[in-house]
Protein backbone atom coordinates (compact mmCIF):
# COMPACT_ATOMS: atom_id res chain seq x y z
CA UNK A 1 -6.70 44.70 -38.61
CA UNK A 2 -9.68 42.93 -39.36
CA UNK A 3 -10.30 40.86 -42.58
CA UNK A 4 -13.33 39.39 -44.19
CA UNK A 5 -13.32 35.81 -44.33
CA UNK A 6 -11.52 34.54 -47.21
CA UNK A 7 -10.72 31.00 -49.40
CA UNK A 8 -7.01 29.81 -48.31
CA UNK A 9 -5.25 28.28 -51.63
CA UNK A 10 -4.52 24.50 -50.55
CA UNK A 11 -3.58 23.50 -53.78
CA UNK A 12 -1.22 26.12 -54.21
CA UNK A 13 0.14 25.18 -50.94
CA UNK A 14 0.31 21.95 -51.45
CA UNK A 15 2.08 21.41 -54.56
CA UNK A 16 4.47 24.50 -52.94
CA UNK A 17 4.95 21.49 -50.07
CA UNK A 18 5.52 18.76 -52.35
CA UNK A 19 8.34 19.49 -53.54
CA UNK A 20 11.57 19.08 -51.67
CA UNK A 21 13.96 22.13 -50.21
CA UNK A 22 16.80 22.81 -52.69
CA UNK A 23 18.90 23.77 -49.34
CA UNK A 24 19.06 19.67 -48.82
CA UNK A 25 17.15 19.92 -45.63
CA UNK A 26 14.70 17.02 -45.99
CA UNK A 27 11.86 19.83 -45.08
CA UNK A 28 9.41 20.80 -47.68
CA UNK A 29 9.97 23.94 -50.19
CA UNK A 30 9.38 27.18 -48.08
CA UNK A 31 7.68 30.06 -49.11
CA UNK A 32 10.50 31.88 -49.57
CA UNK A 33 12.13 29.22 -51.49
CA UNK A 34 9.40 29.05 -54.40
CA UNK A 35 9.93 32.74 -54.44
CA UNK A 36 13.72 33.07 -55.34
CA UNK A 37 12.97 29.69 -58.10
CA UNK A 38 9.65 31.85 -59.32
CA UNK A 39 12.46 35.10 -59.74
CA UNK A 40 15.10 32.90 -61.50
CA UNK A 41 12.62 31.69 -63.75
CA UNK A 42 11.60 35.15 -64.65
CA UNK A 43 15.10 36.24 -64.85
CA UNK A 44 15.54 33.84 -67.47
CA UNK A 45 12.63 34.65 -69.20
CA UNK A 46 13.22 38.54 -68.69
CA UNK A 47 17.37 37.59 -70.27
CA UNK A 48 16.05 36.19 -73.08
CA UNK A 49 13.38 38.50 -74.07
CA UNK A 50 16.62 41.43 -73.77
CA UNK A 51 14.69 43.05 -70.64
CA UNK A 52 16.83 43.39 -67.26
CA UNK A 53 13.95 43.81 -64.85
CA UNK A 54 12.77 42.85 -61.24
CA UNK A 55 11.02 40.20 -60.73
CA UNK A 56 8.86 41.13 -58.00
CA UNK A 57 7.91 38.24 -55.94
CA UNK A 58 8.42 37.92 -52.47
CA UNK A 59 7.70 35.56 -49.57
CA UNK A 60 4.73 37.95 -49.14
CA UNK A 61 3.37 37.07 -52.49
CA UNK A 62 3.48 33.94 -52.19
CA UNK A 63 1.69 33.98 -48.63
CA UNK A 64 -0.73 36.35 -50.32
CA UNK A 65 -0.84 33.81 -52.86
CA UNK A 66 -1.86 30.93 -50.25
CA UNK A 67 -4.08 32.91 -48.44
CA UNK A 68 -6.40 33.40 -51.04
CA UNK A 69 -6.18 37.43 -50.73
CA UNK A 70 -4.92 37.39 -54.76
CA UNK A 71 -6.20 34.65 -56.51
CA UNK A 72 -5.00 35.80 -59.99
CA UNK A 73 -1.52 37.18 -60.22
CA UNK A 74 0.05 38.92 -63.21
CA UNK A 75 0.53 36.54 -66.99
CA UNK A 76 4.62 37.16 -65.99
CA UNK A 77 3.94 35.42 -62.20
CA UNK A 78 1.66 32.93 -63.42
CA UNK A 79 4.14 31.81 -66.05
CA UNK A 80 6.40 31.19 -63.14
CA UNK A 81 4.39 29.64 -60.84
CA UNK A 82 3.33 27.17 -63.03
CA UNK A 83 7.34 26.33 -64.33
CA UNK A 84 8.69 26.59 -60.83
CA UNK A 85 5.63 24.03 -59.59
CA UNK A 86 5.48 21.63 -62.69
CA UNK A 87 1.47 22.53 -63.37
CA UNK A 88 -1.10 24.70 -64.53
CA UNK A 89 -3.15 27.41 -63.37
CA UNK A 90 -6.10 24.79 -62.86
CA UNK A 91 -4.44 22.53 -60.56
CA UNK A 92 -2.72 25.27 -58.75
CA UNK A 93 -5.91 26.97 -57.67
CA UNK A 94 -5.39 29.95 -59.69
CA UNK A 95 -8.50 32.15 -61.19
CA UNK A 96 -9.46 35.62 -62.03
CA UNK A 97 -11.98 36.65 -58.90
CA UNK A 98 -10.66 37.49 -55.99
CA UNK A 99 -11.92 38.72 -52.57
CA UNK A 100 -11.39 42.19 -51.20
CA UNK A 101 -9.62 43.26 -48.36
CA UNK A 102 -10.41 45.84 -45.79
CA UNK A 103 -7.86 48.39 -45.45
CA UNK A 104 -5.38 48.26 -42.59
CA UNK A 105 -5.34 50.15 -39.21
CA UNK A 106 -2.72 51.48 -37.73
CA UNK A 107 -0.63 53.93 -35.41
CA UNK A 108 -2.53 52.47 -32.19
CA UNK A 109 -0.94 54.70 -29.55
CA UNK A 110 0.76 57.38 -28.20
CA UNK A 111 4.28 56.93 -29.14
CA UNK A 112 3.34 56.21 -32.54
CA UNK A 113 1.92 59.05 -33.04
CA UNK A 114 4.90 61.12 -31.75
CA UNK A 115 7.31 58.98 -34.49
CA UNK A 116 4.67 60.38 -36.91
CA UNK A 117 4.81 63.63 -36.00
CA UNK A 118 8.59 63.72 -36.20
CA UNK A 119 8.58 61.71 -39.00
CA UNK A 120 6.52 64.29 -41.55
CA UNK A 121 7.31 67.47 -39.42
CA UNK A 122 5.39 69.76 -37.04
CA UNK A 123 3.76 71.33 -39.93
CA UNK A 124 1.83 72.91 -40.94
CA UNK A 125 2.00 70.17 -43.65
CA UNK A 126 1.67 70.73 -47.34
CA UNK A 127 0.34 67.71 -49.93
CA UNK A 128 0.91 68.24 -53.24
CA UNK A 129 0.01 66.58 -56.28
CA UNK A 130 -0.15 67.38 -60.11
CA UNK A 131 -2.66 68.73 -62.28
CA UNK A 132 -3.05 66.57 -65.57
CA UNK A 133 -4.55 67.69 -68.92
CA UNK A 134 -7.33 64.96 -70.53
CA UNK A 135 -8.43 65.71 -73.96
CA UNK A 136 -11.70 66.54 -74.09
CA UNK A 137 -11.73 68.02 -70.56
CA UNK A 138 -11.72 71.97 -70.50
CA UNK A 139 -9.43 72.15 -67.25
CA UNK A 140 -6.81 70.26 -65.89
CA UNK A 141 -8.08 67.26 -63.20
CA UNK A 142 -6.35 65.41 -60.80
CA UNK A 143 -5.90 61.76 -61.46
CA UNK A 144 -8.23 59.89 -58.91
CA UNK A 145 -5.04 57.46 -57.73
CA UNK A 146 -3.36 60.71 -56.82
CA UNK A 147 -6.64 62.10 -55.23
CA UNK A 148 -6.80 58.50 -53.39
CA UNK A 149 -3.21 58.46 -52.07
CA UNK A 150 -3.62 62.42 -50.79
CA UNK A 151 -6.76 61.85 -49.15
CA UNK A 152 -5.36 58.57 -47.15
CA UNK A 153 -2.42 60.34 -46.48
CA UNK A 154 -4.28 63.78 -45.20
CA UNK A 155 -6.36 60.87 -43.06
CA UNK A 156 -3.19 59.52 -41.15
CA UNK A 157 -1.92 63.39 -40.83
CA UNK A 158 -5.11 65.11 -39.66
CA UNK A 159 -6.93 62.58 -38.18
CA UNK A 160 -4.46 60.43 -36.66
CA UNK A 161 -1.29 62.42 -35.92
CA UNK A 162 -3.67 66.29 -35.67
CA UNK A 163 -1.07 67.80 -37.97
CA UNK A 164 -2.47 71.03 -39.75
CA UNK A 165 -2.78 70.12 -43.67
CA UNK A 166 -3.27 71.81 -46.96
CA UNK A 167 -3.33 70.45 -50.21
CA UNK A 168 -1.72 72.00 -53.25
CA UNK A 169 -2.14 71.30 -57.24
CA UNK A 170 1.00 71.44 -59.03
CA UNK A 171 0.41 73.27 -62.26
CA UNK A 172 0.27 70.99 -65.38
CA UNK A 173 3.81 72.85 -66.16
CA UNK A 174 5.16 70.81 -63.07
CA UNK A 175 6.61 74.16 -62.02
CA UNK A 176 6.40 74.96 -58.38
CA UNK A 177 8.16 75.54 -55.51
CA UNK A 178 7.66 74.10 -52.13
CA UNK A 179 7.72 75.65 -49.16
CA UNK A 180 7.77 74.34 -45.56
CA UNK A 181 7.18 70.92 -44.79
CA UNK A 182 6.19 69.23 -47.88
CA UNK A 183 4.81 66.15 -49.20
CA UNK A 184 4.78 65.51 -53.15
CA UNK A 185 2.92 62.97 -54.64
CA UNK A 186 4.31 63.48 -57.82
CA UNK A 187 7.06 61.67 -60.34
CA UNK A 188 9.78 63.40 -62.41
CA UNK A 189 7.40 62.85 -65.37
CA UNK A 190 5.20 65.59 -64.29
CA UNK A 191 6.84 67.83 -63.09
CA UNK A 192 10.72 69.14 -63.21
CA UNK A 193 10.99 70.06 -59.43
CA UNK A 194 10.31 66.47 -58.56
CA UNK A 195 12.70 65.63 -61.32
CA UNK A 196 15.53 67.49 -59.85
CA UNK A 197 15.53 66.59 -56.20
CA UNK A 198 15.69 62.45 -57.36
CA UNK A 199 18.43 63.41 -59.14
CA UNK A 200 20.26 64.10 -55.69
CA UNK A 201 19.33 60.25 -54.58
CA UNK A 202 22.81 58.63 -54.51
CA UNK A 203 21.00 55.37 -54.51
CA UNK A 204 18.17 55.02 -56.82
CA UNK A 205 17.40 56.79 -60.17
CA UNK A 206 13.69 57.25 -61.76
CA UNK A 207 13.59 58.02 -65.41
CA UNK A 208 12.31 55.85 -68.42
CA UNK A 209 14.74 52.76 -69.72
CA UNK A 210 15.28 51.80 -73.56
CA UNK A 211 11.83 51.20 -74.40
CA UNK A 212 10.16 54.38 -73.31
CA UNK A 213 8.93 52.69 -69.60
CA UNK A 214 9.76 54.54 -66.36
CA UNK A 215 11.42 52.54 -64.21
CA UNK A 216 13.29 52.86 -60.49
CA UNK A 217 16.86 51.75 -60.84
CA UNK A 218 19.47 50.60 -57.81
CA UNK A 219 22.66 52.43 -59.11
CA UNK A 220 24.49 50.12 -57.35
CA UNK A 221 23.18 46.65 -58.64
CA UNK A 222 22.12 48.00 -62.09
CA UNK A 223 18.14 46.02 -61.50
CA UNK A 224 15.36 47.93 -62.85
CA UNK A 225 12.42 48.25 -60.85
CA UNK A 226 9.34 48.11 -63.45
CA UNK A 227 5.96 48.00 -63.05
CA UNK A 228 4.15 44.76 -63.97
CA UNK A 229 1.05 46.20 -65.11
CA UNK A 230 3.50 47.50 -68.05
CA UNK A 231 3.92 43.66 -68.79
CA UNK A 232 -0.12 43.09 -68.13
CA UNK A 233 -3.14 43.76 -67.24
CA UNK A 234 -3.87 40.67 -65.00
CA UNK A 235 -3.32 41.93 -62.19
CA UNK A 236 -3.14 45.95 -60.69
CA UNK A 237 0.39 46.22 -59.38
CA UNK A 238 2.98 49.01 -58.99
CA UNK A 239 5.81 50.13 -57.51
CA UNK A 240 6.64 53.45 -55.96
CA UNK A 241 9.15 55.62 -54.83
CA UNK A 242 9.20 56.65 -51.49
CA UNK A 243 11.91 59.20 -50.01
CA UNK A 244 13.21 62.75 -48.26
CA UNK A 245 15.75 64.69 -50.39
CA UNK A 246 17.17 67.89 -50.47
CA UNK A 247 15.95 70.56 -53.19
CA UNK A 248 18.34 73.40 -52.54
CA UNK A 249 17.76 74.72 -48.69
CA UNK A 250 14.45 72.67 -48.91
CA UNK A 251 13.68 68.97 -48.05
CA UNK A 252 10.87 67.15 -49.74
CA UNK A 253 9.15 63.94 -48.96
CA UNK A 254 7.94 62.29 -51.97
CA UNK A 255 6.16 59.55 -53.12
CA UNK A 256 5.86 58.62 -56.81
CA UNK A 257 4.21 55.20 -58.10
CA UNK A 258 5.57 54.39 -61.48
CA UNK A 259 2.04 54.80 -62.65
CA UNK A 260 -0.33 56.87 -59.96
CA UNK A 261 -1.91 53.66 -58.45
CA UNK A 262 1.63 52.84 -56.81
CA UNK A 263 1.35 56.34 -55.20
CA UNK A 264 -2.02 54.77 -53.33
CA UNK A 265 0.04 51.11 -52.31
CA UNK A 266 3.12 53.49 -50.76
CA UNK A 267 0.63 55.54 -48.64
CA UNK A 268 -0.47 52.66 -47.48
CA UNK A 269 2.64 51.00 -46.43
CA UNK A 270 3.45 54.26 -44.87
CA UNK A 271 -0.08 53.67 -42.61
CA UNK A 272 1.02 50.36 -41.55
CA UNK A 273 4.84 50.78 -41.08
CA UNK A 274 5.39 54.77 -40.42
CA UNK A 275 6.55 53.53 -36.75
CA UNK A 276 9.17 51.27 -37.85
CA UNK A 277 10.13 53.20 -40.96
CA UNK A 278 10.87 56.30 -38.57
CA UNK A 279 13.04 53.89 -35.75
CA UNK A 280 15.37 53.64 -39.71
CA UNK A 281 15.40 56.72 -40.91
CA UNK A 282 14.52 59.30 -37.99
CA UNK A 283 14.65 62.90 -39.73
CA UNK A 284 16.92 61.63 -42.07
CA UNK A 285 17.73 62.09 -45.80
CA UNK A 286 16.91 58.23 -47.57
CA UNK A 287 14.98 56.41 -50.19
CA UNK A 288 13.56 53.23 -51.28
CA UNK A 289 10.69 51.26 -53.21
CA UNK A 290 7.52 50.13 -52.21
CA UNK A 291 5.70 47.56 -54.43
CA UNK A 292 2.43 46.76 -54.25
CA UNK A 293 -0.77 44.57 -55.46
CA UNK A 294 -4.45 46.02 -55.59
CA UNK A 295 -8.20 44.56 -56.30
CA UNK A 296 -9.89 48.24 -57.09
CA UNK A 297 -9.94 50.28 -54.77
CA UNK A 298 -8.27 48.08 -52.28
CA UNK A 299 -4.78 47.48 -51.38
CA UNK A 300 -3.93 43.63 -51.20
CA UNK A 301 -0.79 43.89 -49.75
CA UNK A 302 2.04 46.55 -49.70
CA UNK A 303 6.02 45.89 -49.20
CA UNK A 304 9.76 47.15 -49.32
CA UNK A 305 11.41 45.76 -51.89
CA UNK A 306 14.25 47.71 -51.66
CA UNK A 307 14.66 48.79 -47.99
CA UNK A 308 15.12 52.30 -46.99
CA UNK A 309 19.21 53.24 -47.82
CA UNK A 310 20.21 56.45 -45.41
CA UNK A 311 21.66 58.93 -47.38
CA UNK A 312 23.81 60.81 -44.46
């Protein structure tokens, strides 16, 4: 993967370094030490505001974070940053532009491109995604972050694994029914076929929480999975579902961003990690969440935060 040249965040890192390990080491904080105080500090925050909500922030952000590949992270992560690290946004090298990214390549040889194959199916391969009614607009469009995640994803399946592939509009009534080896890019919001198979997910459940916001939720550990741009604008983030379930006879692949841009960050964690995800789940039945961070129409980064839970 090749990346233009970007500004590493020194002062970031060093006020990260100045302060002391709270596992008693004598070393400096580590990465994924700031994260779990940044998460405290927004559980707090998140208690006493009544919302029970993930946090988000990983040792990738903050990496990300150091890098200089996100130089302005969401109000929420700022907030933290800045409690967690005793200063402002100023001092901790933090401002709104930001440098884009190339997008990642992947699935370099052979046997990669078998686990692919196996992975989606021998095909021929079906992507759908919902139609949407605008007001003002005579017929129904596709949102562009759906259009965006199906034409990565038809890249990686035509291009790089020579699967056959059509694409397919779900009606605006989200009333369909698929056929063959399938791939929806598509939530339970729009449409009621989606809805139904994540409602066989032992694991996680999608559907909106008290104050009208769709979230992902672990069934076992109770944590909503929210998106932050439903917190702010600051910076484009998501999270997505990602998962194969059984619909009746049928078995469905789908991937559903709380809002449609974390559709686009789970493709693209698919186009970096499909190897490694198939070694997990094979041909299996599972589920998990992907979130992500984006600068337009690029992908900073992409990540599990829930890791893929087997279903058989």
């Amino acid at each position: 993967m090749t990346r233009p040249a970007v500004s590493p965040n020194h002062q970031l890192r060093a006020a990260r370094q100045a302060l002391p390990s709270p596992s008693g080491s004598g070393r400096p904080m580590s990465r994924q030490e700031l994260a779990d105080a940044c998460n405290l500090e927004l559980a707090r925050m998140y208690e006493a505001q009544g919302r029970r909500r993930w946090a988000g922030i990983t040792e990738k952000t903050i990496g990300a974070l150091e890098r200089g590949e996100v130089r302005w992270p969401n109000s929420d992560y700022r907030s933290a940053l800045c409690a967690v690290l005793k200063s402002d946004v100023h001092n901790l090298g933090l401002y709104i532009d930001r440098p884009a990214l190339a997008p990642d390549e992947t699935l370099p040889n052979a046997a990669d491109v078998v686990a692919g194959r196996a992975f989606f199916g021998n095909g021929p391969l079906t992507v759908a995604v919902p139609l949407r009614d605008l007001p003002g607009r005579p017929l129904p469009v596709i949102a562009s972050e759906d259009a965006r995640a199906r034409d990565a994803l038809r890249e990686l399946l035509e291009r790089r694994l020579s699967l056959a592939v059509r694409s397919f509009s779900i009606p605006v009534s989200g009333i369909w029914e698929p056929t063959g080896d399938v791939v929806a890019i598509c939530g339970p919001k729009s449409s009621p076929v989606t809805a139904e198979a994540l409602r066989s997910d032992p694991f996680l459940s999608f559907s909106p929480d008290g104050a009208g916001r769709w979230v992902i939720s672990d069934r076992r550990s109770g944590l909503q999975y929210g998106s932050p741009m439903d917190n702010t604008d600051a910076l484009w983030s998501d999270v997505a579902y990602l998962g194969r379930l059984q619909l009746g006879q049928q078995r469905l692949l789908i991937i559903a961003g709380v809002h449609a841009l974390g559709s686009v960050g789970a493709v693209d964690f698919l186009l970096r990690e499909l190897p490694r995800l198939f070694e997990i789940v094979g041909q299996r039945r599972f589920s998990m969440v992907i979130g992500s961070a984006h600068d337009g129409d690029k992908v900073l980064f992409s990540e599990a935060v829930i890791p893929p839970c087997l279903h058989e």
